[in-house]
N, C-alpha and C. Protein backbone atom coordinates (compact mmCIF):
# COMPACT_ATOMS: atom_id res chain seq x y z
N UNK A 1 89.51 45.02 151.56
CA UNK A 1 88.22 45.54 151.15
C UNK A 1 87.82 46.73 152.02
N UNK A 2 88.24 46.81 153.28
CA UNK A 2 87.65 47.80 154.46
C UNK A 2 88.27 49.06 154.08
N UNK A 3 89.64 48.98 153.57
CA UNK A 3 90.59 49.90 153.27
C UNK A 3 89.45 50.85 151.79
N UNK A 4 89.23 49.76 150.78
CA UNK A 4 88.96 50.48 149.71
C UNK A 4 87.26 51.39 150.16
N UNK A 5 86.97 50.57 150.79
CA UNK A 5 85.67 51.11 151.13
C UNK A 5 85.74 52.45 151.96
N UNK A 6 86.66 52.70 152.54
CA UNK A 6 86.98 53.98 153.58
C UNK A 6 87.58 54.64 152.52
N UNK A 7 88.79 54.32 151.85
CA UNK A 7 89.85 55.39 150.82
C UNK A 7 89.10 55.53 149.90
N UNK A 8 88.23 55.19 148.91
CA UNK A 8 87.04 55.64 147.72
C UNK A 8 86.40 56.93 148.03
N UNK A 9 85.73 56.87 148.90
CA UNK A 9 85.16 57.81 149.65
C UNK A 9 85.88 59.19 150.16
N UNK A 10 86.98 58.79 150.48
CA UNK A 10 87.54 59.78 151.60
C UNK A 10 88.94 60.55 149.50
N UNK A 11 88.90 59.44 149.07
CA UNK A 11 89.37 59.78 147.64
C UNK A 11 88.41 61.38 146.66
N UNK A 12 87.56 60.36 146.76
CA UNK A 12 86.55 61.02 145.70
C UNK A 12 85.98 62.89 146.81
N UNK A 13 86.32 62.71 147.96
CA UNK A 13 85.94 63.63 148.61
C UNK A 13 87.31 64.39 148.56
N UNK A 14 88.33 64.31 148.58
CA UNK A 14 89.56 65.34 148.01
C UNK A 14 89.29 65.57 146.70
N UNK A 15 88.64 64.89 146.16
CA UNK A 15 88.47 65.49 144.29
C UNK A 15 87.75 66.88 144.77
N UNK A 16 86.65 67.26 145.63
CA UNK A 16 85.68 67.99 145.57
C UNK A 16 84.33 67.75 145.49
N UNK A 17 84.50 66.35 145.37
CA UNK A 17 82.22 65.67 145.60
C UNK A 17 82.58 65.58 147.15
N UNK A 18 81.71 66.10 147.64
CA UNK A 18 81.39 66.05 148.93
C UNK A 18 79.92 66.02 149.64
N UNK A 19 79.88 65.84 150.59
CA UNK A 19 78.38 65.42 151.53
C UNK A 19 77.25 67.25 150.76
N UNK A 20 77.98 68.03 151.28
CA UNK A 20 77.91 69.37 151.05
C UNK A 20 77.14 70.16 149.27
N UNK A 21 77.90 69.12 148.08
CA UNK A 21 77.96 69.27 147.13
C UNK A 21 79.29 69.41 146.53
N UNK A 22 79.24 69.90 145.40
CA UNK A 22 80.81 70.23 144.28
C UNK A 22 81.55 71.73 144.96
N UNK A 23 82.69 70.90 145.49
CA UNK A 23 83.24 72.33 146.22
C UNK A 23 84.14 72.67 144.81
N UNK A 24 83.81 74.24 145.35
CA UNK A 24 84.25 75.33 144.20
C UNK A 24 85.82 75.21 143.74
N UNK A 25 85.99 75.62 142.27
CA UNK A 25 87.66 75.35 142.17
C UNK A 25 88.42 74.43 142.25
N UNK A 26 87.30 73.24 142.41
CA UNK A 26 88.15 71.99 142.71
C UNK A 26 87.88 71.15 141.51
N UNK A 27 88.92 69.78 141.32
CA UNK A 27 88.80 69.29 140.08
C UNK A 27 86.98 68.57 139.97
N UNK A 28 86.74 68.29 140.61
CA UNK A 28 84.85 68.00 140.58
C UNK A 28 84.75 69.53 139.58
N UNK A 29 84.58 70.38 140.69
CA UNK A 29 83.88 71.39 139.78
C UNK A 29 84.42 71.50 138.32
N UNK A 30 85.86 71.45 137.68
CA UNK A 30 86.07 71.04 136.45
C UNK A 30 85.32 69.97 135.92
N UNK A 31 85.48 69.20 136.56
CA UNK A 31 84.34 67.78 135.59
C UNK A 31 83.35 68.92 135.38
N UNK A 32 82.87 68.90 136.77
CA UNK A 32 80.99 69.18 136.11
C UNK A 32 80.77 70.09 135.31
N UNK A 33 81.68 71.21 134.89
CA UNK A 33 81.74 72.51 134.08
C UNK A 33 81.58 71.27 132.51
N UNK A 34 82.83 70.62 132.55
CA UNK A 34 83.28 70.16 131.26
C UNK A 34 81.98 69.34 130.49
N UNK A 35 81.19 67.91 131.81
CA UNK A 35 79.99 67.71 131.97
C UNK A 35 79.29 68.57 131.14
N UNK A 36 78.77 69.07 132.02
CA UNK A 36 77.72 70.51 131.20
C UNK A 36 77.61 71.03 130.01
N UNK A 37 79.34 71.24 129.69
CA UNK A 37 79.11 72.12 128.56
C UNK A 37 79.41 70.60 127.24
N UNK A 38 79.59 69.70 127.57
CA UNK A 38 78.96 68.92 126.70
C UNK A 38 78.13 67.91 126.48
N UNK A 39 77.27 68.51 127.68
CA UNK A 39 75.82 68.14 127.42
C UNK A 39 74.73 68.73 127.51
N UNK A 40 74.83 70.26 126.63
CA UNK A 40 74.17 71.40 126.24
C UNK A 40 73.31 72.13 127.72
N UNK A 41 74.42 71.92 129.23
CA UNK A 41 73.95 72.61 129.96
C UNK A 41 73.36 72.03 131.26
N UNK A 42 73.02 70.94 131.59
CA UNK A 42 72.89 69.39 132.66
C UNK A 42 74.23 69.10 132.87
N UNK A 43 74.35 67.93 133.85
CA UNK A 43 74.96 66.65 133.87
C UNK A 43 74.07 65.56 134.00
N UNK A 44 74.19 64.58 133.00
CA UNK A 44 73.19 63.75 132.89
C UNK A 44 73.21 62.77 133.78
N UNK A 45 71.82 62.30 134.73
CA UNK A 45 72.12 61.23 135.25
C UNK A 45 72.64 60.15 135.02
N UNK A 46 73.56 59.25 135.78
CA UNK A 46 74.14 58.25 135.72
C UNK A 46 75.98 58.75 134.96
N UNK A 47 76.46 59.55 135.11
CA UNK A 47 76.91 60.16 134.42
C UNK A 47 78.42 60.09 135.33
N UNK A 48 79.78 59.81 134.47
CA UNK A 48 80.66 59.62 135.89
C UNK A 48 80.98 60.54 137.23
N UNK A 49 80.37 62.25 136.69
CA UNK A 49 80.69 63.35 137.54
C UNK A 49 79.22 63.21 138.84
N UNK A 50 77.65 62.30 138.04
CA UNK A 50 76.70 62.26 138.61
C UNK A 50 76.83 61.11 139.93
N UNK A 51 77.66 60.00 139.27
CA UNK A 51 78.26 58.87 140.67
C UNK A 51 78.90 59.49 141.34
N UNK A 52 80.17 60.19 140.93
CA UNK A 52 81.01 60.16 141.89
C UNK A 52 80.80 61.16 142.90
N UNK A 53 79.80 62.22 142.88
CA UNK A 53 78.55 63.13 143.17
C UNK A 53 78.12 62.45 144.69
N UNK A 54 77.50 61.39 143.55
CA UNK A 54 76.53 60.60 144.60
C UNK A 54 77.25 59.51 145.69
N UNK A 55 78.57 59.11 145.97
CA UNK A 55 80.00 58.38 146.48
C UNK A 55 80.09 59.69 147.44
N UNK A 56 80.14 60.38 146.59
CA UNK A 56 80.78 62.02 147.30
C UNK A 56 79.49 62.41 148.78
N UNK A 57 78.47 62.49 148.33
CA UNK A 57 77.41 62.74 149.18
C UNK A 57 76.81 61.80 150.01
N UNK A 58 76.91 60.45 149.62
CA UNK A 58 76.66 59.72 150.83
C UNK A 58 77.92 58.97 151.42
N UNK A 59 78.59 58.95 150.90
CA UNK A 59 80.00 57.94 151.22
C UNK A 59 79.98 56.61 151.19
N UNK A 60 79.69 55.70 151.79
CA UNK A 60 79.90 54.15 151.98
C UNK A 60 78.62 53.79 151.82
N UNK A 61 77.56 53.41 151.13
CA UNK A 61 76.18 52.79 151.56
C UNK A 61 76.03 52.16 152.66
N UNK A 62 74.73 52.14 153.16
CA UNK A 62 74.49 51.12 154.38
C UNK A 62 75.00 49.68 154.07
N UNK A 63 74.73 48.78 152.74
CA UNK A 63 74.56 47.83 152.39
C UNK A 63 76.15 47.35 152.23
N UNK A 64 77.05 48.46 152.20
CA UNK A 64 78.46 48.11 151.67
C UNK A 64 78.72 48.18 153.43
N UNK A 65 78.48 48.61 153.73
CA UNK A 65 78.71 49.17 155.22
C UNK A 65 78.53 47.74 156.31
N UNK A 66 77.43 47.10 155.99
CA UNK A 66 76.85 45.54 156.49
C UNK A 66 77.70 44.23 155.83
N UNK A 67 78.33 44.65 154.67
CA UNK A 67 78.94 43.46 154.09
C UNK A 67 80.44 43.78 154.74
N UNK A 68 81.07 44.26 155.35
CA UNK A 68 82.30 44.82 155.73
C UNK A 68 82.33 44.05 157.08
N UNK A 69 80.65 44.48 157.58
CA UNK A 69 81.00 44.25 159.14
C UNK A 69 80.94 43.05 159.14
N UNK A 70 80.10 42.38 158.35
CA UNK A 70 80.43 40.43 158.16
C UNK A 70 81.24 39.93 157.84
N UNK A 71 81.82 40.43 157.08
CA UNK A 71 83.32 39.98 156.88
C UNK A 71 84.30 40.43 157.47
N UNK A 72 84.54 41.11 157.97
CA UNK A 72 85.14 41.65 159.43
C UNK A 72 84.64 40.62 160.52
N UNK A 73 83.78 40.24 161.05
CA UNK A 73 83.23 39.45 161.70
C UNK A 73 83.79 38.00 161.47
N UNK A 74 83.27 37.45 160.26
CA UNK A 74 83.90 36.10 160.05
C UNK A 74 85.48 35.74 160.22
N UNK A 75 86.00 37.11 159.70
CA UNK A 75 87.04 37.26 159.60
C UNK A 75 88.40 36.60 161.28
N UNK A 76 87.16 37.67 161.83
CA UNK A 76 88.16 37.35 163.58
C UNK A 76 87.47 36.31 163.63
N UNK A 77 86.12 35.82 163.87
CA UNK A 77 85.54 34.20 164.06
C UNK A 77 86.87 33.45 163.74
N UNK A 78 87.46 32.99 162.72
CA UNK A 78 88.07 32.17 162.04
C UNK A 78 89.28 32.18 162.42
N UNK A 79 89.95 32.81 163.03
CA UNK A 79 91.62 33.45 163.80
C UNK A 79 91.06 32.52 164.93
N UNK A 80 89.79 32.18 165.88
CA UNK A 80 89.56 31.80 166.74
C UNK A 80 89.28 30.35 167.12
């Protein structure tokens, strides 16, 4: 789980969603062009180019971030 939670992020940020925004020329910026032009000029919220946007700009949530470290936690507890 720790793996997917670090590689998603660090994934979706080689697409081109980044902290920064949609870096130029990159396949993001294709989505969001493609996005746009078929949806008369937006990308609509909730939208897969608008998540992976939002993955892209914050990376890991706090909340995903707290369930990792507990289970990470229990994890060595239990070896012990």
């Amino acid at each position: 789980m720790g793996l997917a939670a670090v590689g998603v992020p660090m994934a979706i940020g080689a697409l081109g969603f980044t902290a920064a925004g949609i870096t130029a020329g990159s396949v993001a910026a294709k989505m969001m062009s493609a996005a746009a032009i078929a949806n008369g000029g937006g990308v609509a919220a909730g939208s897969t180019v608008a998540v992976l946007q939002s993955i892209g700009a914050a990376g890991v949530p706090t909340a995903a971030k707290a369930a990792l470290t507990a289970i990470g936690a229990a994890t060595v507890a239990a070896r012990f």
